[in-house]
N, C-alpha and C. Protein backbone atom coordinates (compact mmCIF):
# COMPACT_ATOMS: atom_id res chain seq x y z
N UNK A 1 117.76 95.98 117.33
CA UNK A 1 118.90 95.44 116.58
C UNK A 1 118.99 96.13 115.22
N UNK A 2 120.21 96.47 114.41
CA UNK A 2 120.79 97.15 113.58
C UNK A 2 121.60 96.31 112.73
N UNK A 3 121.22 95.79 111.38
CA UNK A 3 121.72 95.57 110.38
C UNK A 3 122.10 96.24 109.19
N UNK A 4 122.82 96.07 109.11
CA UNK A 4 122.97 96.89 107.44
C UNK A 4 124.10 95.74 106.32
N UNK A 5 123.71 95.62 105.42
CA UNK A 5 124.46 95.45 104.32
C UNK A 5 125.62 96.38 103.69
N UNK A 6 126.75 95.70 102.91
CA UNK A 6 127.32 96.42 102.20
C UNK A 6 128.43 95.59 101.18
N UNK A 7 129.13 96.30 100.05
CA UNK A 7 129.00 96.06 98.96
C UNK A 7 129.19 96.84 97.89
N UNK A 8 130.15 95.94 97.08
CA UNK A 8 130.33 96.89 95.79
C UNK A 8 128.94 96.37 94.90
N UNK A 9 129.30 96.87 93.76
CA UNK A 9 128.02 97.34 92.88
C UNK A 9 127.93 95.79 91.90
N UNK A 10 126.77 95.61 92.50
CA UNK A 10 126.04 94.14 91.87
C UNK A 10 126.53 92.80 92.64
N UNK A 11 127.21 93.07 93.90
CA UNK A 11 127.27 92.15 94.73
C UNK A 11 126.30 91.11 95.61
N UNK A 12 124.82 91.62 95.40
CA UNK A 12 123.87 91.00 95.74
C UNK A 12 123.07 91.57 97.49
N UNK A 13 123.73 92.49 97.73
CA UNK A 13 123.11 93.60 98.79
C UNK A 13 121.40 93.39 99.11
N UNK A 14 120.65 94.08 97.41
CA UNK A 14 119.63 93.75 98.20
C UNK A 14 118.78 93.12 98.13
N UNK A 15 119.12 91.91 97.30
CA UNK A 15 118.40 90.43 97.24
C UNK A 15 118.27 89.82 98.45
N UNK A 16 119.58 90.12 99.39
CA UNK A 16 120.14 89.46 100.68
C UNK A 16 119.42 90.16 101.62
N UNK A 17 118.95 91.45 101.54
CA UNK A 17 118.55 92.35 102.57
C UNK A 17 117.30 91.83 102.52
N UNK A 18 116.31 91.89 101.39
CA UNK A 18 115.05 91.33 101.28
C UNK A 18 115.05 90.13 101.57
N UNK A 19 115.64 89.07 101.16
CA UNK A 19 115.56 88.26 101.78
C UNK A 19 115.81 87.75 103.44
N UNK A 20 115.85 88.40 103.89
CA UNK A 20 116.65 88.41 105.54
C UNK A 20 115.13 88.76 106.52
N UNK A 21 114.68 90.07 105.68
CA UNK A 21 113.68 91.04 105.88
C UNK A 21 112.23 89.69 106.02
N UNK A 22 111.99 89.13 104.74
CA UNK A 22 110.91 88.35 104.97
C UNK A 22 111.73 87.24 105.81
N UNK A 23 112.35 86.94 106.43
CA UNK A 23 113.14 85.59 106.76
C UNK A 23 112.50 85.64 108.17
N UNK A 24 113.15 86.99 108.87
CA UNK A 24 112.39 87.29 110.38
C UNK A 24 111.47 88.14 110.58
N UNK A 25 110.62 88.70 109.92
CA UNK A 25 109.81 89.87 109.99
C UNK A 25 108.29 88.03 110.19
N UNK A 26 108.69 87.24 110.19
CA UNK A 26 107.90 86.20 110.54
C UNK A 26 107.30 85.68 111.85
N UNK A 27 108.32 86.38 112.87
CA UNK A 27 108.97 86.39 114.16
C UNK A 27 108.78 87.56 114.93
N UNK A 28 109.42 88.37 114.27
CA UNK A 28 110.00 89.58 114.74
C UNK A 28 109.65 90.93 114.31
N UNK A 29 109.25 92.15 114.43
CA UNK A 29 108.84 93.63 114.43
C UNK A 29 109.92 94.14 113.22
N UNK A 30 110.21 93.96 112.24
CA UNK A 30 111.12 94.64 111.30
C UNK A 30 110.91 95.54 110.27
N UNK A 31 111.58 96.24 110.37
CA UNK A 31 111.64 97.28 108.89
C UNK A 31 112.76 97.28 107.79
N UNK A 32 112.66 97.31 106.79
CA UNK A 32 113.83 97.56 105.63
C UNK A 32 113.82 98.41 105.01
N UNK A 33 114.97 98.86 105.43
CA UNK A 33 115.43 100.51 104.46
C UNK A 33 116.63 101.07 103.31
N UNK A 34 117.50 101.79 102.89
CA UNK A 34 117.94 101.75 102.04
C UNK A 34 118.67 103.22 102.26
N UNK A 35 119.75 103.40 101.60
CA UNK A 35 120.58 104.66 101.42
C UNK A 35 121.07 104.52 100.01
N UNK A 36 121.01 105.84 99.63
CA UNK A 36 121.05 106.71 99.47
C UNK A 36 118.95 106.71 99.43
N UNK A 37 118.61 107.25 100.16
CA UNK A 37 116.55 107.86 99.73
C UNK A 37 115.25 106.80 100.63
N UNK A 38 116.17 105.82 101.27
CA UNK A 38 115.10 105.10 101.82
C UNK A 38 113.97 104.22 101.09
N UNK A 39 113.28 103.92 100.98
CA UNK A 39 112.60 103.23 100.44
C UNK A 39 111.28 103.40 99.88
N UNK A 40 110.55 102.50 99.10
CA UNK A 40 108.92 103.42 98.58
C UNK A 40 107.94 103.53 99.80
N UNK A 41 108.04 102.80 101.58
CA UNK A 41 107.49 102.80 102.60
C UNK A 41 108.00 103.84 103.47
N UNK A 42 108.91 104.37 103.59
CA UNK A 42 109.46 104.96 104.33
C UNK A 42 110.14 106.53 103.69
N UNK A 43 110.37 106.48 102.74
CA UNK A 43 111.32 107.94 101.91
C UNK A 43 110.63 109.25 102.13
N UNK A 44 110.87 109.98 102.59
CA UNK A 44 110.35 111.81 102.46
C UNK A 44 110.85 112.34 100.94
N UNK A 45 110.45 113.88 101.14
CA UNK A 45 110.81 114.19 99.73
C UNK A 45 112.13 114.76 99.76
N UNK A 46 112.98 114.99 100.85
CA UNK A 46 114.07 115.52 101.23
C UNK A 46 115.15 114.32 100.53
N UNK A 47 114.75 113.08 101.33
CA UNK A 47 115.45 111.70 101.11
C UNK A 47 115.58 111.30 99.35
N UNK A 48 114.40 111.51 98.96
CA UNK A 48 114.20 110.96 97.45
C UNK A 48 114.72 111.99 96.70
N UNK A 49 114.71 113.78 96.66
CA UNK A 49 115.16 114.53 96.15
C UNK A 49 117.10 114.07 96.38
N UNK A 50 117.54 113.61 97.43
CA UNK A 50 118.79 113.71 97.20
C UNK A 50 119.22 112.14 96.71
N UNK A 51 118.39 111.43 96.42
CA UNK A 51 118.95 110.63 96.01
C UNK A 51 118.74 110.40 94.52
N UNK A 52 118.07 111.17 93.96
CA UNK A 52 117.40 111.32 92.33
C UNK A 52 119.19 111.78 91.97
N UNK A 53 119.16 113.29 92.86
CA UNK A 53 120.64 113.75 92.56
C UNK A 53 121.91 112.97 92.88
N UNK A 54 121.65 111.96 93.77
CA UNK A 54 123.07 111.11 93.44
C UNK A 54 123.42 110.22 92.53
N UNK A 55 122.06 109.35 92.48
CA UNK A 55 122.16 108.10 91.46
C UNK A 55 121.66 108.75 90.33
N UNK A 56 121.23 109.72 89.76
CA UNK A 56 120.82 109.66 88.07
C UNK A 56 121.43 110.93 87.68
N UNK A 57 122.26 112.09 88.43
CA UNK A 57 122.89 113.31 87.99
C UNK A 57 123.82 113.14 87.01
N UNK A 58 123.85 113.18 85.74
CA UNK A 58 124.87 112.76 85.09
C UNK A 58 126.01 113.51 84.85
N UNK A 59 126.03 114.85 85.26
CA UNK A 59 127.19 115.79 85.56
C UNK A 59 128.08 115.15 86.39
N UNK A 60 129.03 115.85 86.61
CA UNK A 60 130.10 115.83 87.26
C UNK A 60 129.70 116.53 88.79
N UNK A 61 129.93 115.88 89.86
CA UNK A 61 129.64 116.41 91.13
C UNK A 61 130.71 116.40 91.64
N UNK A 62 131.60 117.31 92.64
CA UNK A 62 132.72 117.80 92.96
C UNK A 62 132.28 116.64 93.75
N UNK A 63 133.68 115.80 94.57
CA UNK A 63 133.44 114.79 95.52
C UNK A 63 133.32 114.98 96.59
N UNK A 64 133.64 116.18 97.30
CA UNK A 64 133.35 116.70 98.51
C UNK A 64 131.58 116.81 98.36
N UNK A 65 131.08 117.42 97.50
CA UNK A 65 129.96 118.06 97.29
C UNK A 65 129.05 116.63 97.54
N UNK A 66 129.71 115.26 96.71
CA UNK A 66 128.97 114.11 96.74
C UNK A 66 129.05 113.93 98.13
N UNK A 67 130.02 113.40 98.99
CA UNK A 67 130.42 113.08 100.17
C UNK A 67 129.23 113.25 101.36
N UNK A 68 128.79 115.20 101.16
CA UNK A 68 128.20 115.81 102.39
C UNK A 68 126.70 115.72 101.46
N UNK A 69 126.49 115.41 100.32
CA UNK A 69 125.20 114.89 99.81
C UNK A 69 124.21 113.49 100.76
N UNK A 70 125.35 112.80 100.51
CA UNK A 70 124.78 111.28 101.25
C UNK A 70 125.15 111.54 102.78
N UNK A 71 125.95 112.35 103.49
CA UNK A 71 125.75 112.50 104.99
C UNK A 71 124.58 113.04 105.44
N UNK A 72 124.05 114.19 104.28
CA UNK A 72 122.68 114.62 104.83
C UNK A 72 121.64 113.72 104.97
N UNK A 73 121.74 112.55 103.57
CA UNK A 73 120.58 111.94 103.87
C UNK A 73 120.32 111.26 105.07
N UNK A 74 121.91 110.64 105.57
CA UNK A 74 121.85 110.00 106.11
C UNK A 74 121.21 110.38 108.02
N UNK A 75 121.41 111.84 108.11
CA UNK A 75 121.13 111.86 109.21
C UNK A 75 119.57 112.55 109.19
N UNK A 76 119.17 112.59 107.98
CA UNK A 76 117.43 112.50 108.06
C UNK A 76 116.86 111.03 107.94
N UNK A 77 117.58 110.22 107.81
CA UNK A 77 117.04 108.80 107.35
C UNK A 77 117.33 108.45 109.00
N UNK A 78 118.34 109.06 109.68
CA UNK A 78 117.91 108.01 111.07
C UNK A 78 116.95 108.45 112.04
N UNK A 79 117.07 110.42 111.62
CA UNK A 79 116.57 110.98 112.53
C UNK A 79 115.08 110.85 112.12
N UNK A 80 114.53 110.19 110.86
CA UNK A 80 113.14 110.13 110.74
C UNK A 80 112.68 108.59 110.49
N UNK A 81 113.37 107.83 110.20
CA UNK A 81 113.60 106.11 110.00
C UNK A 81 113.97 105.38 110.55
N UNK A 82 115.29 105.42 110.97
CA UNK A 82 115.90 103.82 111.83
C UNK A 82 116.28 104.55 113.34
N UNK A 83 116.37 105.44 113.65
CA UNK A 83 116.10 105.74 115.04
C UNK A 83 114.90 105.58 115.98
N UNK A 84 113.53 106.21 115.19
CA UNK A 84 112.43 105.69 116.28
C UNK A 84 111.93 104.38 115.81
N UNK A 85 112.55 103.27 114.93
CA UNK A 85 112.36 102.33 114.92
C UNK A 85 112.62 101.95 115.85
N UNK A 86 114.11 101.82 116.27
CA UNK A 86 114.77 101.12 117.44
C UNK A 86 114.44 101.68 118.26
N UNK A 87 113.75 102.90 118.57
CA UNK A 87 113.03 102.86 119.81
C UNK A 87 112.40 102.40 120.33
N UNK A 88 111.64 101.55 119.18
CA UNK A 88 110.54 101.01 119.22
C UNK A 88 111.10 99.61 119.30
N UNK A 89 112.32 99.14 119.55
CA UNK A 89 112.69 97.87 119.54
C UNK A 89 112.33 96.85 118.88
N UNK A 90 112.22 97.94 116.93
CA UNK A 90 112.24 97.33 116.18
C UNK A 90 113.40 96.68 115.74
N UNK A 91 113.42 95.72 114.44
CA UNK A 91 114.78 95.20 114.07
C UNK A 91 114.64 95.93 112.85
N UNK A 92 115.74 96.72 112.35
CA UNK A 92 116.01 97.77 111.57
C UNK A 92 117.17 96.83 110.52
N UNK A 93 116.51 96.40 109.17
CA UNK A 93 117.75 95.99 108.06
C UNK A 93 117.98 97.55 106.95
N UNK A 94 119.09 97.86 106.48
CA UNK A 94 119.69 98.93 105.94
C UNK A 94 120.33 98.46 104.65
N UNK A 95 120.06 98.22 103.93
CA UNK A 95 120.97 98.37 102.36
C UNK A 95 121.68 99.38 101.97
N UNK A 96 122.92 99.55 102.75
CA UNK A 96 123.83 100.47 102.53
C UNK A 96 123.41 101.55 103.97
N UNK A 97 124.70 101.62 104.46
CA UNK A 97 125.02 102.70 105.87
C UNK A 97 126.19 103.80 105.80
N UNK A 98 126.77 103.78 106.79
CA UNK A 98 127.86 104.55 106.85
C UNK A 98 129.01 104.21 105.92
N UNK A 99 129.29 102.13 106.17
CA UNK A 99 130.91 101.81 105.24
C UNK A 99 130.24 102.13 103.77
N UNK A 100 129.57 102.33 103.65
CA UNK A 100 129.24 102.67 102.04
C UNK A 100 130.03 103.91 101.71
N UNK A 101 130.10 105.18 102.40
CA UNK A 101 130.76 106.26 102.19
C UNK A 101 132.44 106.18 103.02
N UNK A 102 132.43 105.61 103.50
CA UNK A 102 133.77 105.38 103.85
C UNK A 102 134.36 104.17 102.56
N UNK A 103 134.20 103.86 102.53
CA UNK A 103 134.71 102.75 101.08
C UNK A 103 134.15 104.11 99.84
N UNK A 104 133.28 104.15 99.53
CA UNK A 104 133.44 105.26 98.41
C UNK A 104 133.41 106.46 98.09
N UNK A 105 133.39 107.07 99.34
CA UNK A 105 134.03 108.52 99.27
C UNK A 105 135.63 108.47 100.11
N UNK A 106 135.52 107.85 101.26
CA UNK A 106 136.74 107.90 101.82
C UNK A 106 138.09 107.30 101.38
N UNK A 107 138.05 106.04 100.24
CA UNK A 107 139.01 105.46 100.17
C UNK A 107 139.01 105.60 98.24
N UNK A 108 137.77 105.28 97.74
CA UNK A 108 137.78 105.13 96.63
C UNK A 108 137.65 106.98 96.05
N UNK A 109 137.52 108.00 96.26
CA UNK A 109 137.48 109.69 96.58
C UNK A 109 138.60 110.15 96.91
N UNK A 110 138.81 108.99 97.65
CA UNK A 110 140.42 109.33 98.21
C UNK A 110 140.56 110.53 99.14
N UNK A 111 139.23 110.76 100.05
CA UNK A 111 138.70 111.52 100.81
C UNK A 111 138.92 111.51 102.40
N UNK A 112 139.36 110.52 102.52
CA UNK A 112 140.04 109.86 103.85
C UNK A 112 138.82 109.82 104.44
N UNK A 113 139.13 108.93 105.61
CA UNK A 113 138.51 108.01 106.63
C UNK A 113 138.01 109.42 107.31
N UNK A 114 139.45 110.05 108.39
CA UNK A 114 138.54 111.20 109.05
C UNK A 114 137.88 112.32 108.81
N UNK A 115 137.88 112.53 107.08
CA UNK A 115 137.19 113.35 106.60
C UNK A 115 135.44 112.73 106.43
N UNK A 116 135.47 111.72 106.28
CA UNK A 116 133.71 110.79 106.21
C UNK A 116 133.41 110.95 107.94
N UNK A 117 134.43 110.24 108.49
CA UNK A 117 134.07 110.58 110.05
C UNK A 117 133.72 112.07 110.63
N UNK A 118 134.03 113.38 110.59
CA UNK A 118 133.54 114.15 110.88
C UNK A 118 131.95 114.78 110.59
N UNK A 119 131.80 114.42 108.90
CA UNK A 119 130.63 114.97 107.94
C UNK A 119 129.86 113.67 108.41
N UNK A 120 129.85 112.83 109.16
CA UNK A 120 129.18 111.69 109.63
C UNK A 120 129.35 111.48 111.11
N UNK A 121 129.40 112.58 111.81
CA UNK A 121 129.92 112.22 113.08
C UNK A 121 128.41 111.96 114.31
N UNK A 122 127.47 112.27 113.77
CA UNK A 122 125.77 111.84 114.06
C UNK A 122 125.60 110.46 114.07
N UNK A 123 125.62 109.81 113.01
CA UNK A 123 125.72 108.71 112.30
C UNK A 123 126.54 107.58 113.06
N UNK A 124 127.90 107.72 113.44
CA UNK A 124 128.52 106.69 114.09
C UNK A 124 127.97 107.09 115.54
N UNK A 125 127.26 107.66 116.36
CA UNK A 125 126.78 107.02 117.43
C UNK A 125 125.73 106.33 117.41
N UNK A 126 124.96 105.76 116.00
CA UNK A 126 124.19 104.56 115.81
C UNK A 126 125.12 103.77 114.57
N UNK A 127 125.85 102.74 115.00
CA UNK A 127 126.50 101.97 114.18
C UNK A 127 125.35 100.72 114.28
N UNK A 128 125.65 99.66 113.53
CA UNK A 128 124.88 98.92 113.32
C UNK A 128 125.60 97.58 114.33
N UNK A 129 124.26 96.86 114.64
CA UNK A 129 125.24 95.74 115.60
C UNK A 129 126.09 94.89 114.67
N UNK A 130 125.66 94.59 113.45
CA UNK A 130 126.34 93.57 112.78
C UNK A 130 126.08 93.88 111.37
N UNK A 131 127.35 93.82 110.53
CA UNK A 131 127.10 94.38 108.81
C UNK A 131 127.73 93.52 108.06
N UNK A 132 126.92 93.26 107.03
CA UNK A 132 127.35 92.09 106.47
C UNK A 132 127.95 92.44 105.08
N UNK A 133 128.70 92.46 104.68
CA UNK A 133 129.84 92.78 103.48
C UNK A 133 129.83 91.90 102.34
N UNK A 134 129.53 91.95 101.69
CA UNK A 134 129.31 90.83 100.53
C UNK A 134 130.29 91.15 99.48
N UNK A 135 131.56 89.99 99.30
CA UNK A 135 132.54 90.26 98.41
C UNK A 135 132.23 89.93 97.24
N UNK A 136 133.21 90.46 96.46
CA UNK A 136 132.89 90.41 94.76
C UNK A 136 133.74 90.74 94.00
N UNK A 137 134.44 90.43 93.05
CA UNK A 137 135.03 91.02 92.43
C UNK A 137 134.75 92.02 91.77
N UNK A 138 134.89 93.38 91.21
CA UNK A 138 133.94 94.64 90.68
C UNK A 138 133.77 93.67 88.89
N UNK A 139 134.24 93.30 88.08
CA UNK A 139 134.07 93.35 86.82
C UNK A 139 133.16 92.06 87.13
N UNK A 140 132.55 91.35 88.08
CA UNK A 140 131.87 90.39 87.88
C UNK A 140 130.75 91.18 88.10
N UNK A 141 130.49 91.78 89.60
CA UNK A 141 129.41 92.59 89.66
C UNK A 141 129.31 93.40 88.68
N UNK A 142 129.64 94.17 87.96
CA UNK A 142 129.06 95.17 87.26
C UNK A 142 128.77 95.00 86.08
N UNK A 143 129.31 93.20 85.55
CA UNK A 143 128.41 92.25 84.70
C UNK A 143 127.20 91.81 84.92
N UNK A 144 127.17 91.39 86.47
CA UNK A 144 125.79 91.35 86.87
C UNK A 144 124.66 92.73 86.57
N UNK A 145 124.68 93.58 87.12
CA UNK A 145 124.39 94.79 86.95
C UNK A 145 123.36 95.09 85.73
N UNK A 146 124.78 94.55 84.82
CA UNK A 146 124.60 95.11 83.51
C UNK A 146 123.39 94.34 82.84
N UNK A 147 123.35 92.91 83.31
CA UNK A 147 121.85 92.50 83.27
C UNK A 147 120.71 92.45 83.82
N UNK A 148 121.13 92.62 84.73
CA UNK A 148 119.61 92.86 85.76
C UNK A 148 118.79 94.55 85.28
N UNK A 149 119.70 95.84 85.61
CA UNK A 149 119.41 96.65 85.03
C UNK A 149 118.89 97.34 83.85
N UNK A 150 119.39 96.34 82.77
CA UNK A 150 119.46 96.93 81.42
C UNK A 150 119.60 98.26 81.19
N UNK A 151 118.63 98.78 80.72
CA UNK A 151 118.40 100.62 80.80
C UNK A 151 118.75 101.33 81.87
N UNK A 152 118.05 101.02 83.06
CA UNK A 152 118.69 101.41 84.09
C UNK A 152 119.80 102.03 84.00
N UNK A 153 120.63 102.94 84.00
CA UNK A 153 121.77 103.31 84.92
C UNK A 153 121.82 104.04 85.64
N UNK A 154 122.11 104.25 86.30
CA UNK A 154 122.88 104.36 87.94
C UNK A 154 124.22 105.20 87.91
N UNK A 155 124.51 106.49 89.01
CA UNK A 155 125.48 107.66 88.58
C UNK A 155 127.08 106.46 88.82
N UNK A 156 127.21 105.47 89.77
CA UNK A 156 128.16 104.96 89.97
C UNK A 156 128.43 103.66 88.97
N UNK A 157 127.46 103.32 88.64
CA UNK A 157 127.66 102.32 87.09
C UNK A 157 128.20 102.87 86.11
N UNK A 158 128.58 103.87 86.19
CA UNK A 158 129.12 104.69 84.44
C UNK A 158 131.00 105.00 85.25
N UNK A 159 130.95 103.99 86.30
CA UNK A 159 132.58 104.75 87.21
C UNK A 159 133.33 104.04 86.62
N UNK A 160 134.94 104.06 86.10
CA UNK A 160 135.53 102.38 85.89
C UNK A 160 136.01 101.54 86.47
N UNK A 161 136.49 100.25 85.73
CA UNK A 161 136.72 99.55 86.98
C UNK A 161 137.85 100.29 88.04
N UNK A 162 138.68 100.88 87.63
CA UNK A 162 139.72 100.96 88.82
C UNK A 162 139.00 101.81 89.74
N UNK A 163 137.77 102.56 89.64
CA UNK A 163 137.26 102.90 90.59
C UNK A 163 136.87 102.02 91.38
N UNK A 164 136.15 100.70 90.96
CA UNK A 164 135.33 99.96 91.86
C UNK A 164 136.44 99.10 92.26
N UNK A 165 137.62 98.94 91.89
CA UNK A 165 138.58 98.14 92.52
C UNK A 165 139.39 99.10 93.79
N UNK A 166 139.23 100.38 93.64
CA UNK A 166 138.99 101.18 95.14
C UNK A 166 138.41 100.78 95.86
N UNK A 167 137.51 100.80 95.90
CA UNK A 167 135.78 100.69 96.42
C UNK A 167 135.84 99.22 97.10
N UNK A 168 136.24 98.49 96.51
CA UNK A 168 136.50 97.11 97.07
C UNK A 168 137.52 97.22 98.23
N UNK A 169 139.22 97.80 98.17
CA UNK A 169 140.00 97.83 98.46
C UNK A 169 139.74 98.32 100.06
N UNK A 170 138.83 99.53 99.72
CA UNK A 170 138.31 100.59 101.11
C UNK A 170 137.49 99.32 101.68
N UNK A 171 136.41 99.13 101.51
CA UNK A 171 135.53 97.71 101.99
C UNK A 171 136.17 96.72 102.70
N UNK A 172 137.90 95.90 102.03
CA UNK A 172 138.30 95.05 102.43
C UNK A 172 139.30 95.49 103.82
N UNK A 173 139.66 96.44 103.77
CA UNK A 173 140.52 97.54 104.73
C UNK A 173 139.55 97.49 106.36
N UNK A 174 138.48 98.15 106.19
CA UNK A 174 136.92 98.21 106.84
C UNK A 174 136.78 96.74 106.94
N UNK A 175 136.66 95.76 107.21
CA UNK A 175 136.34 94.46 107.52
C UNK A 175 137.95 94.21 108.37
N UNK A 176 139.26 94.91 108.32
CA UNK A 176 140.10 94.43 109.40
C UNK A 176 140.00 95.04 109.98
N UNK A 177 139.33 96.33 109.78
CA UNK A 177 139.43 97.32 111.38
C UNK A 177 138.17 97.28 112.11
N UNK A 178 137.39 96.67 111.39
CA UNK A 178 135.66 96.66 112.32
C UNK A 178 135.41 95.00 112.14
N UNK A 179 136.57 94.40 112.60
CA UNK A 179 136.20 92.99 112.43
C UNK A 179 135.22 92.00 113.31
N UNK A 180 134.76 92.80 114.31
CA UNK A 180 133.52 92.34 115.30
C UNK A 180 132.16 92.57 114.61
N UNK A 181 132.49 93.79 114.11
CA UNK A 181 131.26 94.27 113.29
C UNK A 181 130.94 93.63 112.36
N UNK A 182 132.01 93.95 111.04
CA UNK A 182 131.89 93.64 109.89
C UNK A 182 132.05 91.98 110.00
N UNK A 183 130.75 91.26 109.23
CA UNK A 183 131.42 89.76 108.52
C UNK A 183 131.61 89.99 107.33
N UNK A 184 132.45 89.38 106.42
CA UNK A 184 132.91 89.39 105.30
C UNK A 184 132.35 87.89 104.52
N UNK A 185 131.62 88.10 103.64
CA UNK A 185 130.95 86.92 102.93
C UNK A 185 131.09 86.94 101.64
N UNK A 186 131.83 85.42 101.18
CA UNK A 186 131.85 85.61 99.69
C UNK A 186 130.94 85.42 98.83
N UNK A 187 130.84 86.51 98.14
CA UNK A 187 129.29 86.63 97.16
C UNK A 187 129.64 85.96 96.09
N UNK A 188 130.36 85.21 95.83
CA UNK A 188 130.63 84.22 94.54
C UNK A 188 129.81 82.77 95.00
N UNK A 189 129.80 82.83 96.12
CA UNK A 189 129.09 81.27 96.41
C UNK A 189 127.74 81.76 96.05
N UNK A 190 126.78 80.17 96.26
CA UNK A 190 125.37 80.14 95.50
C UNK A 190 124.32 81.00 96.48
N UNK A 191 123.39 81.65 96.03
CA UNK A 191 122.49 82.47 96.74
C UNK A 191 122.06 81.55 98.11
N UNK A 192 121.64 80.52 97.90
CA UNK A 192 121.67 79.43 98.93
C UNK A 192 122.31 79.43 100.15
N UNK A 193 123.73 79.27 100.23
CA UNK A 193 124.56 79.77 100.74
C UNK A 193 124.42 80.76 101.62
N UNK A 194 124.61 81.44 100.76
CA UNK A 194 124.68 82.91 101.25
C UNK A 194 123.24 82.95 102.35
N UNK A 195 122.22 82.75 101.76
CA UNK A 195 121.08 83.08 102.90
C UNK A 195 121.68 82.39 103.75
N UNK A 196 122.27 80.77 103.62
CA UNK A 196 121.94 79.98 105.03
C UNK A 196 123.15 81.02 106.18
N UNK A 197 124.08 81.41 105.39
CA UNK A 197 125.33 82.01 106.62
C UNK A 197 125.29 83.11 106.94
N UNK A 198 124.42 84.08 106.52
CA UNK A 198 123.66 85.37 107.27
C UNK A 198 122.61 85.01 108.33
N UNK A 199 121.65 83.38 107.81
CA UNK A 199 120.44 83.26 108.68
C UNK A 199 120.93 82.85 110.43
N UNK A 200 122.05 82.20 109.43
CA UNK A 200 122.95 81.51 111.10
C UNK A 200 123.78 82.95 111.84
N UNK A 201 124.51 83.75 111.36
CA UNK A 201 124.58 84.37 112.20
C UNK A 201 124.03 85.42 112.82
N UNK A 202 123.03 85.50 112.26
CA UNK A 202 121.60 86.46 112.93
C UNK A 202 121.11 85.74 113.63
N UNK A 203 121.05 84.08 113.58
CA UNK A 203 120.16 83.61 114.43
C UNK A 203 121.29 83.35 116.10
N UNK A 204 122.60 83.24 115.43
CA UNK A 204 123.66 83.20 116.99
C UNK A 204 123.46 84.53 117.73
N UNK A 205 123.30 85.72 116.90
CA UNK A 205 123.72 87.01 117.32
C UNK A 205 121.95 87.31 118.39
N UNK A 206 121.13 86.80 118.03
CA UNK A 206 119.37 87.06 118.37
C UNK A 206 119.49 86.13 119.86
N UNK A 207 120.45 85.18 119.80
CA UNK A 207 119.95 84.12 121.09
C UNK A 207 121.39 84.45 122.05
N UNK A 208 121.67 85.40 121.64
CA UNK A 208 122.61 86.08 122.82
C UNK A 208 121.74 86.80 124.29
């Protein structure tokens, strides 16, 4: 089984992922991973080198150039991470997948859909069974952000809002066309919440 999260920036992604992660890894054979670099259990130096250059490059990166940045990782992250997991009929959680670059290269890049689909065309023959979308308004999240992080920043935290009100727009677009896939959950309700209506539909989607 194949989860992934997704989400604009400070929507609560991977509080929800970790939390999900210890929820059934109680039960169940699981791993948790991450895009853009994978994680401190799992990352190569291929993975972590391109993700140093996405999230902390403070230049200007042509958007095409960004685009086929995060496709590479992505098809070393399955071809060395969440592929022989699921071979292994592990349960594979993802903080950020494919709609991550289709919402922000394809819509918010303004890069189109079948331009992410080709430079990702590896990638969509492992889609995830079920992705959970966590809404937000961008100027709330990136208030959040702004405290949790402090120092921290991040190459897409310095974007403005009308970028992340792209970014949302592409996301909300992607939840009517992958509406089996995608659930759409509002991240304004209490963390509470939120765990109990991910736990329930992981737990409907597991007793299928």
């Amino acid at each position: 089984m194949f989860i992934s999260f997704e989400g604009c920036e400070g929507a609560g992604k991977t509080t929800l992922a970790n939390y999900l992660f210890h929820k059934i890894s109680q039960n169940f054979s699981v791993i948790l991973t991450k895009e853009p670099g994978g994680n401190e259990n799992n990352s190569n130096k291929f993975n972590i080198l391109i993700k140093e250059m996405l999230l902390t490059f403070q230049d200007k990166i042509d958007n095409y150039t960004e685009a086929l940045l995060f496709a590479a990782d992505r098809i070393e992250h399955l071809k060395k991470i969440i592929i022989p997991a699921l071979k292994k009929k592990k349960i594979v959680i993802c903080d950020r997948y494919i709609d991550s670059s289709l919402a922000y290269q394809g819509y918010a890049r303004q890069l189109g859909e079948k331009f992410i689909h080709n430079i990702n065309f590896f990638a969509f023959k492992y889609l995830p069974d079920i992705t959970f979308y966590l809404d937000l308004e961008p100027k709330i999240g990136l208030k959040r952000l702004k405290k949790e992080r402090k120092s921290k920043i991040e190459y897409f935290d310095l974007k403005n809002i009308n970028f992340h009100k792209k970014v949302r727009y592409g996301y909300l677009k992607l939840c009517q066309k992958y509406s089996k896939r995608i659930h759409k959950v509002d991240a304004n309700r209490s963390l509470p919440e939120i765990e109990k209506i991910i736990e329930s539909k992981i737990n409907s989607f597991l007793k299928k």
